[in-house]
N, C-alpha and C. Protein backbone atom coordinates (compact mmCIF):
# COMPACT_ATOMS: atom_id res chain seq x y z
N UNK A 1 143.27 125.75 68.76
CA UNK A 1 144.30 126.01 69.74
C UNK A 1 145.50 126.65 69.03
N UNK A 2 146.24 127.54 69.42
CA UNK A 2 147.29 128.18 68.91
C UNK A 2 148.53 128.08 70.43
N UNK A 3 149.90 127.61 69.36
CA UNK A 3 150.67 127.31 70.53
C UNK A 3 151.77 128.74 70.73
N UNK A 4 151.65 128.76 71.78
CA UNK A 4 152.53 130.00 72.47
C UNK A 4 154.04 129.12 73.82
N UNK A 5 154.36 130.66 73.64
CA UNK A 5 155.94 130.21 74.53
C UNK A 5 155.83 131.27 75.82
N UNK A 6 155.87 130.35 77.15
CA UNK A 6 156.13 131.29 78.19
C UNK A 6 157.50 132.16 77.66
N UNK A 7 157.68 133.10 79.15
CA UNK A 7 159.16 133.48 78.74
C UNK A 7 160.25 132.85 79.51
N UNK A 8 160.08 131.87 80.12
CA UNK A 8 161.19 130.74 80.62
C UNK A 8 161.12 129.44 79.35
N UNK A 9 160.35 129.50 78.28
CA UNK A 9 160.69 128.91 77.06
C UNK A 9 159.78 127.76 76.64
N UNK A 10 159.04 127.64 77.83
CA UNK A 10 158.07 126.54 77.92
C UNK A 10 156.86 126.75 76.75
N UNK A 11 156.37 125.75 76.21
CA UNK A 11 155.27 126.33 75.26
C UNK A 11 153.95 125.23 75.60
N UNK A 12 153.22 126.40 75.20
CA UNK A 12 151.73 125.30 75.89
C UNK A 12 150.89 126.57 74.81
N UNK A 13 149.49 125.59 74.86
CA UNK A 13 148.52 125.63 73.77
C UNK A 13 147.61 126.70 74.80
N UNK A 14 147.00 127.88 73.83
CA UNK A 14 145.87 128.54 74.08
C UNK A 14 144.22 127.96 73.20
N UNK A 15 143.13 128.50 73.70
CA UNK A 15 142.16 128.20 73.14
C UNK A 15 141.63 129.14 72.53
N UNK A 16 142.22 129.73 71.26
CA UNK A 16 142.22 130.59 70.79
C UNK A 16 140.55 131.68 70.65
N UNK A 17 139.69 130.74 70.55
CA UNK A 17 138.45 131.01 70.94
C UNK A 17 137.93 132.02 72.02
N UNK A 18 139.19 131.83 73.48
CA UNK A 18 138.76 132.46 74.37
C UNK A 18 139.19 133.61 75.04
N UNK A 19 140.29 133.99 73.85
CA UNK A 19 140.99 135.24 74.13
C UNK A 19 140.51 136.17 73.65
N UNK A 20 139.97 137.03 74.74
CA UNK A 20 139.72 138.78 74.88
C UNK A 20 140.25 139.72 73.82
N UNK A 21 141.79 139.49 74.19
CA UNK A 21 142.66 140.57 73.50
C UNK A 21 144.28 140.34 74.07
N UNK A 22 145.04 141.15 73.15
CA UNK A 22 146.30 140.67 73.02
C UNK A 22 147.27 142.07 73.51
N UNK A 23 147.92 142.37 74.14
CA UNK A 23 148.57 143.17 74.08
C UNK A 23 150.17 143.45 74.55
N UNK A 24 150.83 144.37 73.96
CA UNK A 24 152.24 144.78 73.85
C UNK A 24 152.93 145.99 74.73
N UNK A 25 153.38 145.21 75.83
CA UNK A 25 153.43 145.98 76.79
C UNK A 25 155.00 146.04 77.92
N UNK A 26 156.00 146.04 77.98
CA UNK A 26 156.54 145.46 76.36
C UNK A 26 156.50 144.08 75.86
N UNK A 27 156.07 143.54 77.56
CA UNK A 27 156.18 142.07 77.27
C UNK A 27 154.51 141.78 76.05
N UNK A 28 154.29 140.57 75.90
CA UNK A 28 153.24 140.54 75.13
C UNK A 28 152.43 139.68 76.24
N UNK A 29 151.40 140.45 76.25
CA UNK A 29 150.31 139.65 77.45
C UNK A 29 149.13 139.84 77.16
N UNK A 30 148.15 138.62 77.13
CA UNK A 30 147.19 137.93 76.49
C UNK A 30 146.48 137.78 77.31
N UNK A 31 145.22 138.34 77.50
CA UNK A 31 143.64 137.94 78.37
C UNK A 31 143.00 136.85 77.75
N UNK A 32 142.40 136.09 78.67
CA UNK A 32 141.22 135.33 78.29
C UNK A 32 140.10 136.15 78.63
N UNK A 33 138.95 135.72 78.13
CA UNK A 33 137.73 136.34 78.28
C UNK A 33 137.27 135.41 79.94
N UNK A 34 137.46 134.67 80.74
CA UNK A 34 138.00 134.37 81.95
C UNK A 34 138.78 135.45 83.40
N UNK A 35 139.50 136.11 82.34
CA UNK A 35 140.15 137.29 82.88
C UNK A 35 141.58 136.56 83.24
N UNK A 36 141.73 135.31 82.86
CA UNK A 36 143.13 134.67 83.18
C UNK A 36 143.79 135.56 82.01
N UNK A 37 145.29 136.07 82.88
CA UNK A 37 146.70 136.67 81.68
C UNK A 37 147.80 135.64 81.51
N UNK A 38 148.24 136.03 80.32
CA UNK A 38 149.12 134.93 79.80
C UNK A 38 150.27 135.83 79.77
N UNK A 39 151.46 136.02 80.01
CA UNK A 39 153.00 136.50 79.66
C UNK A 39 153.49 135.61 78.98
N UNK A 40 153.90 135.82 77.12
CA UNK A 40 154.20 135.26 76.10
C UNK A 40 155.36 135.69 75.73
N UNK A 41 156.27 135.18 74.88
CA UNK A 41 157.70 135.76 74.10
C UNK A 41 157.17 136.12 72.97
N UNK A 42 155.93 135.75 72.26
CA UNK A 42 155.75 136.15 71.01
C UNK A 42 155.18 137.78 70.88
N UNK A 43 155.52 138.45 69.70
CA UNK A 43 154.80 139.67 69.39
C UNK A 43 153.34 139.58 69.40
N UNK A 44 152.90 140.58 69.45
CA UNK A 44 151.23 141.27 69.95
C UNK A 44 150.80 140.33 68.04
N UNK A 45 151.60 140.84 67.25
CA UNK A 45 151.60 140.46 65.28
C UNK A 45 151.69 138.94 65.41
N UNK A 46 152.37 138.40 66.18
CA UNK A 46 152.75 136.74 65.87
C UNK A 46 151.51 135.95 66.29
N UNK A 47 151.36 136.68 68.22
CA UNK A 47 150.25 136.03 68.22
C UNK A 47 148.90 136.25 67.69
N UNK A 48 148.50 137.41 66.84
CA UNK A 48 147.42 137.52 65.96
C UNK A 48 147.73 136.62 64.47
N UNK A 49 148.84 136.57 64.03
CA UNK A 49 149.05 135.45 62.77
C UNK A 49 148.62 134.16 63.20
N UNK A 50 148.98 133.56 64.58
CA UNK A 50 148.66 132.39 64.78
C UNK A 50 146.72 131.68 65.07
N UNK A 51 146.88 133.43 65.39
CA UNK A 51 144.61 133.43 65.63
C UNK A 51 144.57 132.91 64.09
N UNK A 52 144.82 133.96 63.11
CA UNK A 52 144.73 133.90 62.29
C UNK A 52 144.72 132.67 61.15
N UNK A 53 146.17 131.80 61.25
CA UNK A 53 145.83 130.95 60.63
C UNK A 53 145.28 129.42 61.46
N UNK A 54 144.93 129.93 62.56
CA UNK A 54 144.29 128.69 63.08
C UNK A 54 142.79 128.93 63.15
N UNK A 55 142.22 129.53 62.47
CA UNK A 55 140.81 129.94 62.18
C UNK A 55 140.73 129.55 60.54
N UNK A 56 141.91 129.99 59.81
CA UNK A 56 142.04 129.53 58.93
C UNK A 56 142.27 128.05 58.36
N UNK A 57 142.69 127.56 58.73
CA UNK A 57 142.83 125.80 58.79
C UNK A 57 141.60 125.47 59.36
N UNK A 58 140.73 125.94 59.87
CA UNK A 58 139.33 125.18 60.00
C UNK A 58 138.31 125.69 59.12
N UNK A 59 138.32 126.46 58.37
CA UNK A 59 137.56 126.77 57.31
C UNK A 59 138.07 126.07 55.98
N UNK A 60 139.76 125.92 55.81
CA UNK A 60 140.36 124.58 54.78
C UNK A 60 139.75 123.61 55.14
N UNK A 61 139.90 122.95 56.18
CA UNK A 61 139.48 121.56 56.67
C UNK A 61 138.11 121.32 56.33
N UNK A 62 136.88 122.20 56.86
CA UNK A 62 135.39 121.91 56.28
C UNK A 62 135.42 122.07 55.07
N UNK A 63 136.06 122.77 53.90
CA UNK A 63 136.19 122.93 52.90
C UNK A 63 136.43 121.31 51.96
N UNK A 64 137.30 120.98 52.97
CA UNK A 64 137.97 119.83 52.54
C UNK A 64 136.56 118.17 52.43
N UNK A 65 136.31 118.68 53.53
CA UNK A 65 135.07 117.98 54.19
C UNK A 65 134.01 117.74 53.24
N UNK A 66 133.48 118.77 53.13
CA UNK A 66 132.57 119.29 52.35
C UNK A 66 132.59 118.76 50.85
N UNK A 67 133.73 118.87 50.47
CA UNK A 67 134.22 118.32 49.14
C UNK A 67 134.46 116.85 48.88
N UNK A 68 134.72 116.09 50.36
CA UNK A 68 134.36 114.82 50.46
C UNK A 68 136.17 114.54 50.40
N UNK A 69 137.21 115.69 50.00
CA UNK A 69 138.34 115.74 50.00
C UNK A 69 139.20 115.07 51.27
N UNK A 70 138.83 115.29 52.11
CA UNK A 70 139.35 115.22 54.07
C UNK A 70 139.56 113.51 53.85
N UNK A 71 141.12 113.22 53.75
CA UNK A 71 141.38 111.94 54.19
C UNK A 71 140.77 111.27 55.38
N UNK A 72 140.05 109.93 54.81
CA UNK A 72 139.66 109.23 56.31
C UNK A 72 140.73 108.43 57.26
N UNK A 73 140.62 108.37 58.51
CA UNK A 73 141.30 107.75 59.48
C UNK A 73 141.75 106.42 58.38
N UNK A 74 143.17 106.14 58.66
CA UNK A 74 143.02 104.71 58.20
C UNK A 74 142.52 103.96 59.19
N UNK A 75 142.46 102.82 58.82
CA UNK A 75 141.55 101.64 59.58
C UNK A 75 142.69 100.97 61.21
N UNK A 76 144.06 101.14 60.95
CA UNK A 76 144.68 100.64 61.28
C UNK A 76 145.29 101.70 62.43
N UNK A 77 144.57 102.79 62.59
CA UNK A 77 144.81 103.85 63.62
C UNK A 77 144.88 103.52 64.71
N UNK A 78 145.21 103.51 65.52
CA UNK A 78 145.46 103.22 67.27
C UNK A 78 144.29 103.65 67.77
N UNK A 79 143.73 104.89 66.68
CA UNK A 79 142.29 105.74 67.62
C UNK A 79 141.24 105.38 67.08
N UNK A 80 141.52 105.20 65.77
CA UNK A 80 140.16 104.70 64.94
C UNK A 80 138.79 104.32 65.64
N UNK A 81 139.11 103.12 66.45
CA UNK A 81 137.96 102.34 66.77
C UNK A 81 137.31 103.55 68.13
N UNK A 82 138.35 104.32 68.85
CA UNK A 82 137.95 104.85 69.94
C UNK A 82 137.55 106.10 69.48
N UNK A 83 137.48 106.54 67.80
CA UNK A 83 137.55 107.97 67.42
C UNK A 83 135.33 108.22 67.58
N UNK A 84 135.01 109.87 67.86
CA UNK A 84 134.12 110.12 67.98
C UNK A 84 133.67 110.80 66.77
N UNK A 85 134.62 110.86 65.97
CA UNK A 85 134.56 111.28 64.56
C UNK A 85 133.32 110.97 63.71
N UNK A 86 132.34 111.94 63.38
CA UNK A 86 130.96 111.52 62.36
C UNK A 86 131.63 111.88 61.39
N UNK A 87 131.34 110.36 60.40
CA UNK A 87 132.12 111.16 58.51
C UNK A 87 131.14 112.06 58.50
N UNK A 88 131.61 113.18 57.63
CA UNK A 88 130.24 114.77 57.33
C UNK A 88 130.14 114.17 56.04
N UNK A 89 128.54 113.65 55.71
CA UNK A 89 128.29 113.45 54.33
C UNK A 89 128.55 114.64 53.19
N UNK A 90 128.72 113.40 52.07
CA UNK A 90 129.03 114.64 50.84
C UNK A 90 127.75 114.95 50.59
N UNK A 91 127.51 116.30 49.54
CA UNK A 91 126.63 116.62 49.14
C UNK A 91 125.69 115.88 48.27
N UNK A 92 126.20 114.91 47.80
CA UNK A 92 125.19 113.77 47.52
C UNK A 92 124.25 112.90 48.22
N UNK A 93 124.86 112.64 49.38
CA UNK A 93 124.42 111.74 50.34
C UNK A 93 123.42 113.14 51.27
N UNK A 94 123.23 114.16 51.19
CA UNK A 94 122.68 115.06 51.90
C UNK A 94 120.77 114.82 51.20
């Protein structure tokens, strides 16, 4: 999800996954592959940085995973017990 700002200032989350394309017109307005448009304050550049590093933080994160690196929930989490979370075995345990 990448978070964006209406232009009355409000900000709410896209699913970055499901956007078409981005464009600068002058306002900046964003398709879903849905065909829903979004009218944003951010640049056509900002909201491609934010594709960007939110594609990026999930390739860190499995990285992290993978390495057995990825802090576990502490025990004492509010969500813990309700989390759907599978630990991803390390490469040992594979």
């Amino acid at each position: 999800m990448i978070r964006v700002t209406r232009l009355n200032a409000e900000q709410f989350a896209l699913n970055a996954d499901l956007i078409e394309r981005v464009e600068g017109h002058p306002d900046t307005v964003i398709t879903l592959l849905d065909g829903n448009k979004y009218v944003v304050a951010e640049t056509v550049d900002q909201v491609i940085r934010e594709i960007r590093d939110y594609r990026a933080s999930i390739q860190a994160v499995a990285f992290q995973m993978d390495r057995g690196e990825y802090p576990a929930p502490a025990s004492n989490s509010p969500h813990h017990e309700d989390s759907s979370v599978v630990p991803f075995p390390t490469r040992e345990e594979r």
